[in-house]
N, C-alpha and C. Protein backbone atom coordinates (compact mmCIF):
# COMPACT_ATOMS: atom_id res chain seq x y z
N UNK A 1 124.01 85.17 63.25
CA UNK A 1 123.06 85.04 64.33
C UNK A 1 121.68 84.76 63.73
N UNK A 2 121.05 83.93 64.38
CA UNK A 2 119.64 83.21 63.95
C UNK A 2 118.50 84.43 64.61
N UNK A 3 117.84 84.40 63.57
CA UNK A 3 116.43 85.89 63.35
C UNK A 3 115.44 85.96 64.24
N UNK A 4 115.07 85.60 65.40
CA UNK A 4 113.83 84.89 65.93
C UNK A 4 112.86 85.76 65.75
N UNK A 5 111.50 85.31 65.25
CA UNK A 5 110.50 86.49 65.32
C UNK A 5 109.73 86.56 67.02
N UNK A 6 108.97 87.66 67.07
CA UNK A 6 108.14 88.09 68.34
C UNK A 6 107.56 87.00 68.44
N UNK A 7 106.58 85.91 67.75
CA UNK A 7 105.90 85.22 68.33
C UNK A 7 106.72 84.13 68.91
N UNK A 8 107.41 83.19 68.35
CA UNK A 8 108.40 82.52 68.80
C UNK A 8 109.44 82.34 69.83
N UNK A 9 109.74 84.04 70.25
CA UNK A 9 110.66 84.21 71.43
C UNK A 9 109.37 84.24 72.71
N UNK A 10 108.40 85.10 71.98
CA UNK A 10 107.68 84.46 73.69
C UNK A 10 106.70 83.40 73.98
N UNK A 11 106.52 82.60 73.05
CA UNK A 11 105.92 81.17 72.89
C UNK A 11 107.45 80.39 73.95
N UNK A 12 108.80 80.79 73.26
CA UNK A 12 109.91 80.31 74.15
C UNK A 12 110.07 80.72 75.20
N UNK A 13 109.52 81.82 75.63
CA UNK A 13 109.71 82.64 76.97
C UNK A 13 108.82 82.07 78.00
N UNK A 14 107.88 81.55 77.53
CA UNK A 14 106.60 81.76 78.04
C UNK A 14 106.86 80.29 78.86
N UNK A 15 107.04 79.39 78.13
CA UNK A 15 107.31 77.65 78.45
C UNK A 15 108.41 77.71 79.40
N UNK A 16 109.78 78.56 78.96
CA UNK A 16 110.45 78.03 80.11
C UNK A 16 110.27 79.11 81.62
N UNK A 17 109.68 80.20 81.34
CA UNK A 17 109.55 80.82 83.11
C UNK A 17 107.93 79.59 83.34
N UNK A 18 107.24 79.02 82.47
CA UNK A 18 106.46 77.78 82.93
C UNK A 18 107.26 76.41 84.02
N UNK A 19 108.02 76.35 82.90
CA UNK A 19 109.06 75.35 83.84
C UNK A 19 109.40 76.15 85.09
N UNK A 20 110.29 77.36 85.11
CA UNK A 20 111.16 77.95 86.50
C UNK A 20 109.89 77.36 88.09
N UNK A 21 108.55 78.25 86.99
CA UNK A 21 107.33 78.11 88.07
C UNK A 21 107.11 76.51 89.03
N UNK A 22 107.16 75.93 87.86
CA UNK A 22 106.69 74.55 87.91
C UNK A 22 107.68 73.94 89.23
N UNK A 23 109.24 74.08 88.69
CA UNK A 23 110.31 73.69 89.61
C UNK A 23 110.17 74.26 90.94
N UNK A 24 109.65 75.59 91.32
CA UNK A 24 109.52 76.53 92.34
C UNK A 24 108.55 76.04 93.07
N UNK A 25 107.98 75.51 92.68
CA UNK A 25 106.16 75.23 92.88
C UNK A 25 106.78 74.18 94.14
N UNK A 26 107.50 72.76 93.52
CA UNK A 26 107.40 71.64 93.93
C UNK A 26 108.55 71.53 94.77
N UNK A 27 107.78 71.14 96.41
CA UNK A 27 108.71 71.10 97.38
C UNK A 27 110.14 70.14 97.50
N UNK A 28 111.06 70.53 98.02
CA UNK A 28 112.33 70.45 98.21
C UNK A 28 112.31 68.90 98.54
N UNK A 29 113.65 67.93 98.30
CA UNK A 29 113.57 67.11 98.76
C UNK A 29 113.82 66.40 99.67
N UNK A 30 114.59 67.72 100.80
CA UNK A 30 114.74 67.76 101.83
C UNK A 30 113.65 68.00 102.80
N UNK A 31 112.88 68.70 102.14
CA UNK A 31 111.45 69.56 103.01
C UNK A 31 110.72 67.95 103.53
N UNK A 32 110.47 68.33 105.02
CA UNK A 32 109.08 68.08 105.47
C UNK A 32 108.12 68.42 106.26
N UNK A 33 106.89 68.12 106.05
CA UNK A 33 105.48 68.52 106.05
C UNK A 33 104.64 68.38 107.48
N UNK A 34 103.96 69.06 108.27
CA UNK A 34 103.96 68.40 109.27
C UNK A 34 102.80 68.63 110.06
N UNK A 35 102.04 67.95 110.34
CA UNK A 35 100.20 69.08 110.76
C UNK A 35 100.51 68.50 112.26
N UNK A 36 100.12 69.85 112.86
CA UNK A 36 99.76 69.62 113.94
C UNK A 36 98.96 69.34 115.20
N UNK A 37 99.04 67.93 115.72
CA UNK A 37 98.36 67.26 116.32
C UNK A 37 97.82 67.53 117.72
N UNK A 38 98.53 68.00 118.24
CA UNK A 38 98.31 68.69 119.84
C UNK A 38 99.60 69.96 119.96
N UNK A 39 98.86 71.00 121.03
CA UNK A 39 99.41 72.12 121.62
C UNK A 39 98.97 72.53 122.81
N UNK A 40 99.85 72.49 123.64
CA UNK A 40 99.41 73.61 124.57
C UNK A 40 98.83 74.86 124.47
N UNK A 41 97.57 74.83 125.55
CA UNK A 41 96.34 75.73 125.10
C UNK A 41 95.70 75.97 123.57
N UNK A 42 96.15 74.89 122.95
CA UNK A 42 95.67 74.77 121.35
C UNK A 42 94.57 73.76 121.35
N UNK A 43 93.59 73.94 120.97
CA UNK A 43 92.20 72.68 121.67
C UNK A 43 92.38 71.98 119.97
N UNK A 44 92.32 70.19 120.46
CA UNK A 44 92.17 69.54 120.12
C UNK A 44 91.59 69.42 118.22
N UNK A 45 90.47 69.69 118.27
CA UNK A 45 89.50 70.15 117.39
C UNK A 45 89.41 70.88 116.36
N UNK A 46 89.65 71.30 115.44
CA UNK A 46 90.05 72.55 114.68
C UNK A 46 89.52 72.62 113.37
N UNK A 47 88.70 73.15 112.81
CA UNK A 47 88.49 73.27 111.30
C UNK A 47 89.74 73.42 110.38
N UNK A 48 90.84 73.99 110.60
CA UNK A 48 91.90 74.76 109.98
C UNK A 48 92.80 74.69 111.15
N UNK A 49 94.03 73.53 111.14
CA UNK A 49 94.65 72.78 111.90
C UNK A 49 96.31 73.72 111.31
N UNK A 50 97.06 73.89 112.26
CA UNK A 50 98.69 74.57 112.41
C UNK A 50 99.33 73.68 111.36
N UNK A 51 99.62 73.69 110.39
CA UNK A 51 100.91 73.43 109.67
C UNK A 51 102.31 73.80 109.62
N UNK A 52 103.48 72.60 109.61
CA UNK A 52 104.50 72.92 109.43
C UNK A 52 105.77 72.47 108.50
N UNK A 53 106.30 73.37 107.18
CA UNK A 53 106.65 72.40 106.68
C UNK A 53 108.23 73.10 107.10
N UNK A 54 109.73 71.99 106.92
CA UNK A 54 110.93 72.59 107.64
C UNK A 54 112.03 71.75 106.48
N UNK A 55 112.82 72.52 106.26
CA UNK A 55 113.54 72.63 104.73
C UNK A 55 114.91 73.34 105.29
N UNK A 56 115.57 72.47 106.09
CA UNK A 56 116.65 72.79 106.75
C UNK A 56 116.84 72.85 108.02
N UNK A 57 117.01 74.56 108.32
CA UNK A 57 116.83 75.43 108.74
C UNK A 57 115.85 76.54 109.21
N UNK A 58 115.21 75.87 107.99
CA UNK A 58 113.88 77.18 107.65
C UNK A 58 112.51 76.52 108.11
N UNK A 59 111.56 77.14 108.81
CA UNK A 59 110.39 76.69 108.64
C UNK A 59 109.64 77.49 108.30
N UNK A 60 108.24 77.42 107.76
CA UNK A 60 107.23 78.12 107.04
C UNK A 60 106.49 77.02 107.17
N UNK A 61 104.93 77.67 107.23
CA UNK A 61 103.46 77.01 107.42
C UNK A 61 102.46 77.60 107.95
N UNK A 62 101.56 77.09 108.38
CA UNK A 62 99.78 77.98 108.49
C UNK A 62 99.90 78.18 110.32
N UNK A 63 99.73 79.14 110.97
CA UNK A 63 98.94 79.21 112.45
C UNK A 63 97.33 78.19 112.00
N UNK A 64 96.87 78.00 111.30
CA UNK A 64 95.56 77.89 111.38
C UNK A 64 94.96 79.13 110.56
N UNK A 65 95.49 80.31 110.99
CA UNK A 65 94.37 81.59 109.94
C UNK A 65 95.93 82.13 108.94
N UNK A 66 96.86 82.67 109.51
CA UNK A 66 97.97 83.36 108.80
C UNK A 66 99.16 81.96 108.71
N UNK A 67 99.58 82.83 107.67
CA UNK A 67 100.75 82.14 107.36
C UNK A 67 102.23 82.67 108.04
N UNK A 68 103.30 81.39 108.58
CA UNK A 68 104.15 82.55 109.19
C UNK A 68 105.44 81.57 108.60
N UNK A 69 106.78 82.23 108.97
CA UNK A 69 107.82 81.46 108.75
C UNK A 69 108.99 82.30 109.83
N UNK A 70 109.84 81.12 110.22
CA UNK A 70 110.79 81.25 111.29
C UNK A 70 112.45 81.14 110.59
N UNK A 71 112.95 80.99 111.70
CA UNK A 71 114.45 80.42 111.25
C UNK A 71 114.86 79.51 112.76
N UNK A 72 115.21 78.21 112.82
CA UNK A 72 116.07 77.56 113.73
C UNK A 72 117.42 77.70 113.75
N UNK A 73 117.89 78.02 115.12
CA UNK A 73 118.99 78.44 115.83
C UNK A 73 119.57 77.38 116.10
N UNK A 74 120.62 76.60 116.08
CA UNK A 74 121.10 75.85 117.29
C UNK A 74 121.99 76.84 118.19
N UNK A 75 121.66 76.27 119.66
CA UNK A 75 122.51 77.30 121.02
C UNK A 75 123.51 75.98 121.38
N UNK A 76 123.65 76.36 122.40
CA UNK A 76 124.90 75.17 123.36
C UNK A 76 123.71 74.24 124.09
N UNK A 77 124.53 73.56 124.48
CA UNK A 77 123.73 71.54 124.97
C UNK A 77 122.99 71.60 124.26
N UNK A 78 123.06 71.19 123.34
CA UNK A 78 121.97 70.37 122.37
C UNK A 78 120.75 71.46 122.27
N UNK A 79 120.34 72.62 122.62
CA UNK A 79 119.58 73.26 122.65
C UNK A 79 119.04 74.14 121.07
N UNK A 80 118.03 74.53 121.05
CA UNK A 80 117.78 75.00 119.30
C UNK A 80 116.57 76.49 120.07
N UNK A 81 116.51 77.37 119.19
CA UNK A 81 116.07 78.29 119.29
C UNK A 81 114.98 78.66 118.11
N UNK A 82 114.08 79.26 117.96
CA UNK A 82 113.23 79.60 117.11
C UNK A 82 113.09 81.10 117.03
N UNK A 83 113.57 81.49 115.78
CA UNK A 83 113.88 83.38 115.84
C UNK A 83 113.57 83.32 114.87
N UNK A 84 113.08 84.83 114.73
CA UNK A 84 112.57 85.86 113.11
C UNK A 84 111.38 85.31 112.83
N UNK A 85 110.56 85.25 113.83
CA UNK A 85 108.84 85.02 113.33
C UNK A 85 108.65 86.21 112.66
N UNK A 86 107.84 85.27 111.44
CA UNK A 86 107.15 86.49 110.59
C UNK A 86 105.63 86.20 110.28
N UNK A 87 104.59 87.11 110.78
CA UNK A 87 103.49 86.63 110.35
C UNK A 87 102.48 87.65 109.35
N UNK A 88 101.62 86.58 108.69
CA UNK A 88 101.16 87.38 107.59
C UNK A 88 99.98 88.26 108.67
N UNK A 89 98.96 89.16 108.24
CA UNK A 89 98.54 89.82 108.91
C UNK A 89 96.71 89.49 108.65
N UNK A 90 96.31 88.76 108.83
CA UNK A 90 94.51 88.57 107.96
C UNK A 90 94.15 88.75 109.41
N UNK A 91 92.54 89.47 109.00
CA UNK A 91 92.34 89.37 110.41
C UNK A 91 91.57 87.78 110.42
N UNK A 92 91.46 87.19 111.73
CA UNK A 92 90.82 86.14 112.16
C UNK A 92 90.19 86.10 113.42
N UNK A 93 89.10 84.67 113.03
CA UNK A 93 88.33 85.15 114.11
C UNK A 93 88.40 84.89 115.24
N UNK A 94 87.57 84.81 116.64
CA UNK A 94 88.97 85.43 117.94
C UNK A 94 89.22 83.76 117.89
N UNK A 95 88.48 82.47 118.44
CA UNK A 95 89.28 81.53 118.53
C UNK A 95 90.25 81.14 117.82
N UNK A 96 90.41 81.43 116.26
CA UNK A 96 91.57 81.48 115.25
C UNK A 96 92.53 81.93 116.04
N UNK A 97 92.15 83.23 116.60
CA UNK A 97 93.19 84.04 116.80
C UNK A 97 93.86 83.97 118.16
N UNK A 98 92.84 83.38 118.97
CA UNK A 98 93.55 82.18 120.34
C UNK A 98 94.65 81.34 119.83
N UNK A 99 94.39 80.73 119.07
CA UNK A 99 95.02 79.90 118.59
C UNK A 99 96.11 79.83 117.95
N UNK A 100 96.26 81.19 117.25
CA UNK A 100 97.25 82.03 116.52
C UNK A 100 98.39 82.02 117.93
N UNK A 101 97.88 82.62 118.84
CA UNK A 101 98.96 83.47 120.06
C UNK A 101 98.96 82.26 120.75
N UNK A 102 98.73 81.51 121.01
CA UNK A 102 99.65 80.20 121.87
C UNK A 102 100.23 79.59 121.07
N UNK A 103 99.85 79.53 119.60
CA UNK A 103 100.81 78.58 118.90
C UNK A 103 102.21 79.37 118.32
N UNK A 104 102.53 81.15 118.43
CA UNK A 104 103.56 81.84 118.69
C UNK A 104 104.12 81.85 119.69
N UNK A 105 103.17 81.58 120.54
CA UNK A 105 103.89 81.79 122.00
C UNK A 105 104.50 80.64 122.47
N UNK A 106 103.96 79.48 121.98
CA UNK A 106 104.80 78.11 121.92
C UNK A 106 106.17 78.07 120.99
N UNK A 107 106.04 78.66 119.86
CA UNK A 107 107.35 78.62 119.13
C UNK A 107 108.63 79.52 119.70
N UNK A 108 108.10 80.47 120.20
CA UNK A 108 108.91 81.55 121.25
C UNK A 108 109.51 80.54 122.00
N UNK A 109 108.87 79.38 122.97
CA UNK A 109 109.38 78.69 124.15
C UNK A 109 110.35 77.63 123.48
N UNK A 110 109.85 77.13 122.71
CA UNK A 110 110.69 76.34 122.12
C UNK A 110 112.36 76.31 122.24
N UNK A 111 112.80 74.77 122.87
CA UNK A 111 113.99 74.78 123.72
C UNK A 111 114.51 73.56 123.26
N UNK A 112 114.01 72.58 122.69
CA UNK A 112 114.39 71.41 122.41
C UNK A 112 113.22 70.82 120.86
N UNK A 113 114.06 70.26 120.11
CA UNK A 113 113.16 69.34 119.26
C UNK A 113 113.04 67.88 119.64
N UNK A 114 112.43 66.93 119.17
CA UNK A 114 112.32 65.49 119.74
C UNK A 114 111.63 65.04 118.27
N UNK A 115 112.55 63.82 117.86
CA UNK A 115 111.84 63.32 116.34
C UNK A 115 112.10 61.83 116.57
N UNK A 116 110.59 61.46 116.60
CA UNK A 116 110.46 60.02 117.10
C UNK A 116 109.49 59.18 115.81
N UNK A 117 109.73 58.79 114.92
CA UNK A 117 109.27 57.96 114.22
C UNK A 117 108.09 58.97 113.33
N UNK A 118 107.28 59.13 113.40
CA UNK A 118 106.05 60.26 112.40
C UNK A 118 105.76 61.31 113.32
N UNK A 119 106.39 61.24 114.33
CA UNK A 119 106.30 62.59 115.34
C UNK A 119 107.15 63.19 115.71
N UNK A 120 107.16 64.62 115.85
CA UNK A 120 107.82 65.74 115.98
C UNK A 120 107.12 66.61 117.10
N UNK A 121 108.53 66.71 118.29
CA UNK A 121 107.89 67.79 119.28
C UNK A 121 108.53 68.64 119.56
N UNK A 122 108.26 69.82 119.79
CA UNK A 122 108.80 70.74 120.31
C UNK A 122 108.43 71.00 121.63
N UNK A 123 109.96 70.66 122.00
CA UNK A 123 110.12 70.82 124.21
C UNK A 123 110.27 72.11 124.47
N UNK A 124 109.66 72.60 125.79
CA UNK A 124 110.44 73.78 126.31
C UNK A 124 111.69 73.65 127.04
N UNK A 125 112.12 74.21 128.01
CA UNK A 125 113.17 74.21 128.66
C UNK A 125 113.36 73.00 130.01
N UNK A 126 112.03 72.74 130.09
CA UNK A 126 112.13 72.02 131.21
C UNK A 126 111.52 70.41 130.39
N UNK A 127 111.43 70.28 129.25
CA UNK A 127 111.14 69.38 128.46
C UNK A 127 109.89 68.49 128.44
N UNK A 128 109.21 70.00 128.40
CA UNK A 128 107.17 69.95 128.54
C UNK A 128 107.18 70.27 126.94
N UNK A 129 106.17 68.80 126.81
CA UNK A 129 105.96 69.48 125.48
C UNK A 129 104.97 70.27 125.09
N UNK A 130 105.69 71.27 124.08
CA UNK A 130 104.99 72.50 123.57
C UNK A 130 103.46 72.64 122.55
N UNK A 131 104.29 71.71 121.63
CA UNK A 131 103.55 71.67 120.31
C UNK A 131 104.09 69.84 119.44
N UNK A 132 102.82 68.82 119.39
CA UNK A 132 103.12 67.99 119.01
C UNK A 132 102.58 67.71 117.86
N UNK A 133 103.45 67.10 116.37
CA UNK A 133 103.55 67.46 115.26
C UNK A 133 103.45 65.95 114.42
N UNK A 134 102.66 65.38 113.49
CA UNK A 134 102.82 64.01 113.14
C UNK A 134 102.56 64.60 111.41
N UNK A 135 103.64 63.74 110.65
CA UNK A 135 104.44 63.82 109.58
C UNK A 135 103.02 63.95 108.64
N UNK A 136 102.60 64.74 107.70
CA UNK A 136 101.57 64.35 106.66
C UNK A 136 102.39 63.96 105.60
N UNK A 137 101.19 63.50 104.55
CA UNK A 137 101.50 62.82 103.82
C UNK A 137 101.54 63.57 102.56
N UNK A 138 103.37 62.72 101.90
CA UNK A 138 103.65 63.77 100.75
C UNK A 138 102.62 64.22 99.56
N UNK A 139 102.67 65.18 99.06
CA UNK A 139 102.40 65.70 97.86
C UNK A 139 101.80 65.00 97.05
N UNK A 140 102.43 64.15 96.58
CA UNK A 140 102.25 63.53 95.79
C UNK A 140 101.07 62.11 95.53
N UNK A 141 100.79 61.49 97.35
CA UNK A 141 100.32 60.92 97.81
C UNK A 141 98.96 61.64 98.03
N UNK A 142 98.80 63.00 97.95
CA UNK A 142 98.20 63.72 98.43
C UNK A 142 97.05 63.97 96.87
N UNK A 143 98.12 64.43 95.29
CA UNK A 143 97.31 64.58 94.89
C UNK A 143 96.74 63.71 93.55
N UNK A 144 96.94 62.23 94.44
CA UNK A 144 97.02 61.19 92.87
C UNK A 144 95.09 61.10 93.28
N UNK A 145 94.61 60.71 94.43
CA UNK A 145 93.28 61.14 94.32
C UNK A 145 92.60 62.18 93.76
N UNK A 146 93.33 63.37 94.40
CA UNK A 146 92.58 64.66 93.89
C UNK A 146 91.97 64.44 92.22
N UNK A 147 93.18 64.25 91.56
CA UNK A 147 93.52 64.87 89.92
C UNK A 147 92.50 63.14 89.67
N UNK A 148 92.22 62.43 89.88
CA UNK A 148 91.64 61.30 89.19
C UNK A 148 89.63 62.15 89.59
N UNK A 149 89.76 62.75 90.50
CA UNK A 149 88.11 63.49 90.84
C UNK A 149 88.21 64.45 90.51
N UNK A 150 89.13 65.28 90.33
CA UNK A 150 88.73 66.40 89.00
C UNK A 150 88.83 66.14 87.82
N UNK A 151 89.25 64.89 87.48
CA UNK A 151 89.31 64.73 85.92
C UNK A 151 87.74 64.39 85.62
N UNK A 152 87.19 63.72 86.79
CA UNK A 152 85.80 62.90 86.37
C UNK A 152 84.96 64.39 86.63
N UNK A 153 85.18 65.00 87.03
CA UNK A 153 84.27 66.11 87.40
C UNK A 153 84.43 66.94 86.13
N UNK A 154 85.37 67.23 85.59
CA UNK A 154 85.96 68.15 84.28
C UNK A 154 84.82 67.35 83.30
N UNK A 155 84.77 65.77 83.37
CA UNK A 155 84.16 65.37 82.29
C UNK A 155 82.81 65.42 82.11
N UNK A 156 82.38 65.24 83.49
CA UNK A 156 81.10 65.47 84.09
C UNK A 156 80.51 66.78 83.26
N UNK A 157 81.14 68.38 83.46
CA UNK A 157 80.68 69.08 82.86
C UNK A 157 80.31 69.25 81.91
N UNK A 158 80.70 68.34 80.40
CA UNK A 158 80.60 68.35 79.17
C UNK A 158 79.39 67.34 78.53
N UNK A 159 78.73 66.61 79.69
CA UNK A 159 77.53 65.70 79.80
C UNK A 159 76.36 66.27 79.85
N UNK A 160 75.66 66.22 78.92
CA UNK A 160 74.35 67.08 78.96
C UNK A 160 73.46 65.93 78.46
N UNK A 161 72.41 65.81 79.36
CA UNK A 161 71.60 64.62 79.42
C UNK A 161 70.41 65.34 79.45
N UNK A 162 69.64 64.72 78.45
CA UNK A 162 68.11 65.36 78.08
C UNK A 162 67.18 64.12 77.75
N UNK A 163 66.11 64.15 78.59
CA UNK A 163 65.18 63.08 78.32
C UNK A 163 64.21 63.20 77.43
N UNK A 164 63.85 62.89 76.40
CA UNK A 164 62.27 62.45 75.63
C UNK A 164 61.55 61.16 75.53
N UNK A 165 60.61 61.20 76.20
CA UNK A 165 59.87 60.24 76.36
C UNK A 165 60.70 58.90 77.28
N UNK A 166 60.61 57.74 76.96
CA UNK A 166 61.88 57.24 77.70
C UNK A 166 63.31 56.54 77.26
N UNK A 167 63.17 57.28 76.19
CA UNK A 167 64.95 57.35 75.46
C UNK A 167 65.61 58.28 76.44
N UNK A 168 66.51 58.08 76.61
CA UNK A 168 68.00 59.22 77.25
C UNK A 168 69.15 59.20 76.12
N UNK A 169 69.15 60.99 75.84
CA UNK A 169 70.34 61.08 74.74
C UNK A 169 71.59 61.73 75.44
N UNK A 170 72.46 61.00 75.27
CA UNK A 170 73.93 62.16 75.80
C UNK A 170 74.58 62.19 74.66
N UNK A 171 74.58 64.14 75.03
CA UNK A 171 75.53 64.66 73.91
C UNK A 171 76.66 64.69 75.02
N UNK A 172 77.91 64.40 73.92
CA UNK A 172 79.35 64.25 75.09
C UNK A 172 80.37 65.12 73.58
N UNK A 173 81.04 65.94 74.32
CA UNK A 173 81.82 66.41 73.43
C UNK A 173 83.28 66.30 73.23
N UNK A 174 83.23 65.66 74.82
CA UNK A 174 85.18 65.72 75.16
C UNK A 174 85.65 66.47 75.58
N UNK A 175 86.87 66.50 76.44
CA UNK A 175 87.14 67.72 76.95
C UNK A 175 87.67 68.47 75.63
N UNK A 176 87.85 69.56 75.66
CA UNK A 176 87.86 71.34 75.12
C UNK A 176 87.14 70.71 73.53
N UNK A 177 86.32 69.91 73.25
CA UNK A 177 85.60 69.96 72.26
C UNK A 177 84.48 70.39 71.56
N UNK A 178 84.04 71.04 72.93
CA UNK A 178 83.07 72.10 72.80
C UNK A 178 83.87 73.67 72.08
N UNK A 179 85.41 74.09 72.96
CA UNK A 179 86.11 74.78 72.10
C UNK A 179 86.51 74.95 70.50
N UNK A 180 86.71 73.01 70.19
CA UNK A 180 87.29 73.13 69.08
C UNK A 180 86.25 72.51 68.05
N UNK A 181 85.02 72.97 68.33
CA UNK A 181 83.62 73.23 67.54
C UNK A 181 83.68 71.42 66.61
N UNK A 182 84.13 70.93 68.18
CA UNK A 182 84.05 69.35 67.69
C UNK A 182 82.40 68.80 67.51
N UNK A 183 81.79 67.79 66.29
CA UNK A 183 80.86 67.51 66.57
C UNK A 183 80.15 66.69 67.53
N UNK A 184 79.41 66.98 67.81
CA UNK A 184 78.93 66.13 69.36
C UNK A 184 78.51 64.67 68.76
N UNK A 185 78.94 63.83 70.34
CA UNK A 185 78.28 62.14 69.80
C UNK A 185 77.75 62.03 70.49
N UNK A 186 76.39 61.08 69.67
CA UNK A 186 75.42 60.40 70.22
C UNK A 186 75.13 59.24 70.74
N UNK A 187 74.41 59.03 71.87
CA UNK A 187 74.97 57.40 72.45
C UNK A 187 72.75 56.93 72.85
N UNK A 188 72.65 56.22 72.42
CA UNK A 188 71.16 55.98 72.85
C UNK A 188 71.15 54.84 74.18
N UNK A 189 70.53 55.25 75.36
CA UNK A 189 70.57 54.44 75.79
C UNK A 189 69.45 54.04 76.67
N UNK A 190 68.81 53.28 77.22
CA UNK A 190 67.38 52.03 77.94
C UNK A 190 66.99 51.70 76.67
């Protein structure tokens, strides 16, 4: 049997519960995502808009303030049910929290789904809709902007611009080169 020392097993430990995370992290490829666009007694408008993402069976996503997750039922005629709400508990503030209780109280009614091209509704019984739902956009689509404006922002920080007279000097170090007691370069420039 091969010797491993302490540093090595958790340098190895460490990378692959990195990976488990990593895999855990990134949604299913069944899952989809779904913000919501209109509700009954849910006003229009919203700083912090109902999310829903649904991975089967299962749904999980935002009221707007808490986070909650369900389970879908199917019943007889084509009918589907929404059971085992679970919600997280923060307090919020009261229109949040308007908003919170019709958009439970809509998933309670919930009697029918309807999936029409980037929209998703949930009917009640008499096939009023409840809560209407249009598809966001994946992950991935989501964070090829992000990571290109935090990279420029990351670099941004390491820019230290000092004027004398009307020369401008930037010291630029690189990213973690300020860590690795890299020497700084000089760029002259007007």
């Amino acid at each position: 049997m091969v010797e491993i020392g302490f540093p090595r097993f958790a340098l190895i430990a460490v990378t692959l519960l990195g990976c488990l995370d990593a895999a855990a992290a990134e949604p299913n490829a069944t899952s989809t995502s779904w913000v919501l666009e209109r509700g009954r007694d849910i006003p229009s408008r919203l700083k912090r808009t109902p999310q829903l993402r649904m991975e089967g069976q299962k749904l999980s996503g935002s009221t707007g303030c808490n986070s909650f997750t369900a389970a879908l039922v199917d019943k007889a005629d084509k009918r589907i049910a929404i059971e085992q709400v679970a919600l997280t508990r923060k307090l919020c503030a009261a229109k949040l929290d308007q908003v919170e209780t019709a958009f439970v109280r809509s998933l309670n009614e919930t009697e029918y789904l309807e999936e029409k091209g980037k929209r998703l509704t949930f009917l009640s019984g008499k096939r009023q809709p409840l809560l209407v739902w249009t598809r966001s956009k994946s992950a991935a689509q989501r964070a090829a902007p992000r990571k290109s404006y935090a990279r420029a922002r990351h670099h941004q920080r390491h820019v230290r611009v000092r004027r004398h007279q009307r020369i401008a000097s930037v010291t630029y170090r690189g990213c973690w080169g300020w860590l690795m007691g890299a020497p700084a370069r000089r760029a002259q420039t007007f």
